[in-house]
C-alpha atoms as a PDB file:
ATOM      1  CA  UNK A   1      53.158  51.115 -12.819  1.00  0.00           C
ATOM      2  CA  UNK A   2      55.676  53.804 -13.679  1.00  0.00           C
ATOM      3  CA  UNK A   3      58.751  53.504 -15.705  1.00  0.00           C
ATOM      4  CA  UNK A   4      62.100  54.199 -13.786  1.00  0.00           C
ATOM      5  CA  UNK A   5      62.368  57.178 -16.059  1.00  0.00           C
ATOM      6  CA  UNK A   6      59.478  58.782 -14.640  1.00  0.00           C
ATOM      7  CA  UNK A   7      61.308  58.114 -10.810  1.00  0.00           C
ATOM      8  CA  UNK A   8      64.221  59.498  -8.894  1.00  0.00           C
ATOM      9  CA  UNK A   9      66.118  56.245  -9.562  1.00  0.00           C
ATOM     10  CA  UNK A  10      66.935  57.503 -12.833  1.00  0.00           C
ATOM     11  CA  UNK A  11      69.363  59.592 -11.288  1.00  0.00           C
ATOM     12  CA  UNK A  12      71.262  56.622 -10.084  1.00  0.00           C
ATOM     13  CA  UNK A  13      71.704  54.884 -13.470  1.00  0.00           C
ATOM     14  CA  UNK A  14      75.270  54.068 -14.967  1.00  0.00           C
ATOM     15  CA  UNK A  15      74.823  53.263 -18.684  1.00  0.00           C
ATOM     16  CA  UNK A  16      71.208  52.865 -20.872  1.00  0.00           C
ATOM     17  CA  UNK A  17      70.458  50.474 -23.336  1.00  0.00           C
ATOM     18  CA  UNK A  18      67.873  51.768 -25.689  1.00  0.00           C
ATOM     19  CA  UNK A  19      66.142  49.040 -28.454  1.00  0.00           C
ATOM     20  CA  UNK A  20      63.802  49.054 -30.609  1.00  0.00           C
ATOM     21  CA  UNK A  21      61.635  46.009 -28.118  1.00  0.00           C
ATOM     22  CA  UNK A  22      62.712  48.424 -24.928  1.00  0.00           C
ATOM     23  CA  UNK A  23      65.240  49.561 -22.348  1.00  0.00           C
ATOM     24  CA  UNK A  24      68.019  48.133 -19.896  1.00  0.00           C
ATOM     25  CA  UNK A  25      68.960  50.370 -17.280  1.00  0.00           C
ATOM     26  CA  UNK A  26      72.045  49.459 -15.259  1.00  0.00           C
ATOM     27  CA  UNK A  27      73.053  50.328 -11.816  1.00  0.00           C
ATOM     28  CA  UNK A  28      75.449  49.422  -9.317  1.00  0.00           C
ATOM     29  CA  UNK A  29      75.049  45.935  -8.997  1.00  0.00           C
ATOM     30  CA  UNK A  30      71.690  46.015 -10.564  1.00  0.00           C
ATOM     31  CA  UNK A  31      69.252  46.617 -13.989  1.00  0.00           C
ATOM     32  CA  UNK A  32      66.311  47.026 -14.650  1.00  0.00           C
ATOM     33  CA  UNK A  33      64.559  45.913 -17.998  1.00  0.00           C
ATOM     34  CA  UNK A  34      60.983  47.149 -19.762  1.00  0.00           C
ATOM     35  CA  UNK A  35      59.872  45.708 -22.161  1.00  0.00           C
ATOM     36  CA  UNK A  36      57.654  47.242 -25.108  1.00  0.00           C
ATOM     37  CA  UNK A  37      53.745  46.645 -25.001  1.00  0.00           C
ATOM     38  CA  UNK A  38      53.061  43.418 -27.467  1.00  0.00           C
ATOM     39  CA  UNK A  39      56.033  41.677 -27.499  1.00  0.00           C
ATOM     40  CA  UNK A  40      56.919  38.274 -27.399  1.00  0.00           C
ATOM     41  CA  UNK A  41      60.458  38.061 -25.591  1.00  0.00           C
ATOM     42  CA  UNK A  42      62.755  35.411 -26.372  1.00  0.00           C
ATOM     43  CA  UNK A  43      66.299  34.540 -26.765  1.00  0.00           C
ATOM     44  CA  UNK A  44      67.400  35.679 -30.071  1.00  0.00           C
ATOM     45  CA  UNK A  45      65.683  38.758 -30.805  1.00  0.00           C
ATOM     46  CA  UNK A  46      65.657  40.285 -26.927  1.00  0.00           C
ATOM     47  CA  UNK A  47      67.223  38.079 -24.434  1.00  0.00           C
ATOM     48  CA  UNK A  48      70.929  37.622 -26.221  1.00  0.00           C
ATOM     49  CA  UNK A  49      70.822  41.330 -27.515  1.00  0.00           C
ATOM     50  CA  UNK A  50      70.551  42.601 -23.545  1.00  0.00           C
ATOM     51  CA  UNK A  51      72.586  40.012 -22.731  1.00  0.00           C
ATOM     52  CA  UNK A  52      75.750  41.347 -24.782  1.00  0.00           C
ATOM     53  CA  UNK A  53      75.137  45.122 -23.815  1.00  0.00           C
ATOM     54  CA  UNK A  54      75.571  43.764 -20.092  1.00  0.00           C
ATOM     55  CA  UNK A  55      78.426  41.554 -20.861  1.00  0.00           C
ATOM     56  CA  UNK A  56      80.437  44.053 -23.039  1.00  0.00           C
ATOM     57  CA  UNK A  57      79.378  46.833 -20.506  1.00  0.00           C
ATOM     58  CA  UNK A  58      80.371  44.724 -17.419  1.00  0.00           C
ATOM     59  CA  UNK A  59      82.342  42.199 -18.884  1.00  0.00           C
ATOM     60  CA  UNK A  60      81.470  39.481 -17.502  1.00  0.00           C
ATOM     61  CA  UNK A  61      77.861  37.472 -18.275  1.00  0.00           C
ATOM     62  CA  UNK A  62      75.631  38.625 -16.178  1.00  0.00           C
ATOM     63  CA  UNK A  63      76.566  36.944 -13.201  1.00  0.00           C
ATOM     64  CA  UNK A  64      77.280  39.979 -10.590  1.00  0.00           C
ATOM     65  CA  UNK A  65      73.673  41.363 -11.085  1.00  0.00           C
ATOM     66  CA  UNK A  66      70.124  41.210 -10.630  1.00  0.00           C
ATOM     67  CA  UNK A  67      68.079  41.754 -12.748  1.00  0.00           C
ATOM     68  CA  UNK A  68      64.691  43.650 -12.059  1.00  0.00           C
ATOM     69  CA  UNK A  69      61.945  43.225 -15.034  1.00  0.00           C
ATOM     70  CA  UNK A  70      59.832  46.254 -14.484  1.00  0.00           C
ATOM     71  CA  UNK A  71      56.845  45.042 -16.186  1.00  0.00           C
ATOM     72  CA  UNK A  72      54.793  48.330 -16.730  1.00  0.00           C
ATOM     73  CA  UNK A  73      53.666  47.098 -20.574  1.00  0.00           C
ATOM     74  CA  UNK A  74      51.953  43.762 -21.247  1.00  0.00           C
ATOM     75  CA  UNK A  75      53.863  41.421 -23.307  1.00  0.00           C
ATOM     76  CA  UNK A  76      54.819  37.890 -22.647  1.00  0.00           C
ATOM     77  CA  UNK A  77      58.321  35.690 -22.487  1.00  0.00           C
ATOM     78  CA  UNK A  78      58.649  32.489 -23.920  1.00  0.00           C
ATOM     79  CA  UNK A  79      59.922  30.950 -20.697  1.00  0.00           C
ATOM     80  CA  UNK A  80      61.652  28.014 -22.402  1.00  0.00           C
ATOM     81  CA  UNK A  81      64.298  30.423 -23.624  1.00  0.00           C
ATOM     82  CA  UNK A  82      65.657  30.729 -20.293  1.00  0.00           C
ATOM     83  CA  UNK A  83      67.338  27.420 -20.976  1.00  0.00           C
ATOM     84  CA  UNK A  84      69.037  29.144 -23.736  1.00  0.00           C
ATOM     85  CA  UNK A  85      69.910  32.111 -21.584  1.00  0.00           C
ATOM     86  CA  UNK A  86      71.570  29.550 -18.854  1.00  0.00           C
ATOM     87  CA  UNK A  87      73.134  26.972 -21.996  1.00  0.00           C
ATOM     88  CA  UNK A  88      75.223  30.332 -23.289  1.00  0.00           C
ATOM     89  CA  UNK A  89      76.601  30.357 -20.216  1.00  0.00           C
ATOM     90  CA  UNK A  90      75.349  33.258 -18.874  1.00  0.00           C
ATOM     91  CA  UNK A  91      73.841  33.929 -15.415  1.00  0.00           C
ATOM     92  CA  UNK A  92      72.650  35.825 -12.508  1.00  0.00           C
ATOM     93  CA  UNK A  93      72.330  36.693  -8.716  1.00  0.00           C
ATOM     94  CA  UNK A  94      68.635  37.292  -8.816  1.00  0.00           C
ATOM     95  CA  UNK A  95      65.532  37.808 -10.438  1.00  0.00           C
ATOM     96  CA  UNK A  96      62.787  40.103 -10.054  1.00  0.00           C
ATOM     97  CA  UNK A  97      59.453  40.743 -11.438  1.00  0.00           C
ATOM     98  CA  UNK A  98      57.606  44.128 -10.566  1.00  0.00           C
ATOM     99  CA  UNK A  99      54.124  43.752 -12.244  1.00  0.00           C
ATOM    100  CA  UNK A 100      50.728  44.553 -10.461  1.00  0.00           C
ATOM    101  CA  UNK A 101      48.260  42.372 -12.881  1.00  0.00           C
ATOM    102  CA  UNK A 102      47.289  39.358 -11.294  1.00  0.00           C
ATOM    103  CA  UNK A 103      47.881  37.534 -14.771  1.00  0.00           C
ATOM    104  CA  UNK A 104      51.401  38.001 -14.273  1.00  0.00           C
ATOM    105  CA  UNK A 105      51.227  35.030 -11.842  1.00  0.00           C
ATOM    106  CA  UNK A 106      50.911  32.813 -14.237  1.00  0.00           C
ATOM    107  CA  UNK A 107      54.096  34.220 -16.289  1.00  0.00           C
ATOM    108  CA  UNK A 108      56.096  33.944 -13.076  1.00  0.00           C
ATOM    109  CA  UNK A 109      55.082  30.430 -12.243  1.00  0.00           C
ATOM    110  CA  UNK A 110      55.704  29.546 -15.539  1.00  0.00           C
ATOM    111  CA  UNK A 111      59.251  30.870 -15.835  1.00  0.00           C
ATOM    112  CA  UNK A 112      59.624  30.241 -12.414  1.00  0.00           C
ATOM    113  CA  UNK A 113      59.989  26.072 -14.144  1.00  0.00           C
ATOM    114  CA  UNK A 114      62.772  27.367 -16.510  1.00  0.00           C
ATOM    115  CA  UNK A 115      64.690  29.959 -14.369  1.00  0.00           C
ATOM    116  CA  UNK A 116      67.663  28.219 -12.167  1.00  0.00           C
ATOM    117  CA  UNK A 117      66.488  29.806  -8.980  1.00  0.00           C
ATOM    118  CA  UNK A 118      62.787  31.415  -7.377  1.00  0.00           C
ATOM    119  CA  UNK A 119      61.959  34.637  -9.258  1.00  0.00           C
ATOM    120  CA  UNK A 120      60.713  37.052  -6.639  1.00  0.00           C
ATOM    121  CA  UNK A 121      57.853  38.881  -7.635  1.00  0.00           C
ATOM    122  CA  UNK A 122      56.516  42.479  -6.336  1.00  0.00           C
ATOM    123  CA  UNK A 123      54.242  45.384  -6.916  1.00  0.00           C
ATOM    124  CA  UNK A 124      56.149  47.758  -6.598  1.00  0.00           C
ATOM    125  CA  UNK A 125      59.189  49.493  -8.386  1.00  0.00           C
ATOM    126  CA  UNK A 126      60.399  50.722  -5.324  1.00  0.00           C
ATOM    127  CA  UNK A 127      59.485  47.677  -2.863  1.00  0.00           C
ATOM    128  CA  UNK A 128      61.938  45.425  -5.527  1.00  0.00           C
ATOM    129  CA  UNK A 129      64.797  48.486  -5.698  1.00  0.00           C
ATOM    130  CA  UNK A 130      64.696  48.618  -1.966  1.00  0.00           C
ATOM    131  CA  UNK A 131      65.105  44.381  -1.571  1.00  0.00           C
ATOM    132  CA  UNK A 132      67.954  44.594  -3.613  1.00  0.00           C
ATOM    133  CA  UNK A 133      69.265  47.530  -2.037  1.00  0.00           C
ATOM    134  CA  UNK A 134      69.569  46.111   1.322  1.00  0.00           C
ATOM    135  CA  UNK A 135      71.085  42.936  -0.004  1.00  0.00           C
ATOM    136  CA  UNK A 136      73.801  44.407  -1.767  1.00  0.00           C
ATOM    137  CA  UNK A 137      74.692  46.644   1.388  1.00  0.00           C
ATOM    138  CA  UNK A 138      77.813  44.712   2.964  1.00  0.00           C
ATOM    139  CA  UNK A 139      77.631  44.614   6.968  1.00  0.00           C
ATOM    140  CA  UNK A 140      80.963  44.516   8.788  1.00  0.00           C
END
């Protein structure tokens, strides 16, 4: 797993969000998020902090992008907290989890019963940049 730092996509980002639990970067119609190794993500501490960075950078709540969690640390979410996420009135397109430990499975079915639509999961950075890609390209 490599962090889009460390890949020519970082090129291509718009604005960074740097915290102290990890980084949002956002690009056109897209961000991706990494989270630090050990944490426990949920709503108030992580969640509602990335949440207003996108909507004062965007502003609007999230609803125009997709959001890639680039899973190249081992933490977990408390999936419940999506509710939270969704009850603040926020949203979005899509939702995508790059992670290549078979463990993550789990994660993903399990905030797969909180999340308002299927998270699509991949294993690679690249394979999830390039499904978004081609959806966002409009054919005339």
């Amino acid at each position: 797993m490599v962090s889009i730092k460390d890949t020519s996509l970082y090129s291509e980002v718009i604005k960074e969000f740097n915290h102290s639990f990890g980084d949002m970067f956002v690009f056109q119609g897209y961000m991706v998020v990494e989270i630090k190794e050990g944490i426990v993500v949920n709503w108030e501490d992580h969640v509602k902090v990335l949440s207003t960075d996108i909507k004062k950078f965007a502003g609007n709540k999230g609803r125009d992008f997709i959001l890639i969690s680039n899973r190249i640390n081992s933490y977990s979410v408390i999936a419940s907290d999506w509710l939270k996420f969704f009850g603040n009135g926020y949203n979005l397109k899509d939702y995508l989890i790059v992670s290549n430990e078979k463990t993550a499975n789990l994660g993903v079915m399990t905030e797969n019963l909180f999340f308002n639509k299927k998270i699509k999961k991949f294993n690679s950075l690249y394979t999830a940049v390039n499904y978004v890609k081609s959806g966002l390209i409009e054919i005339k």
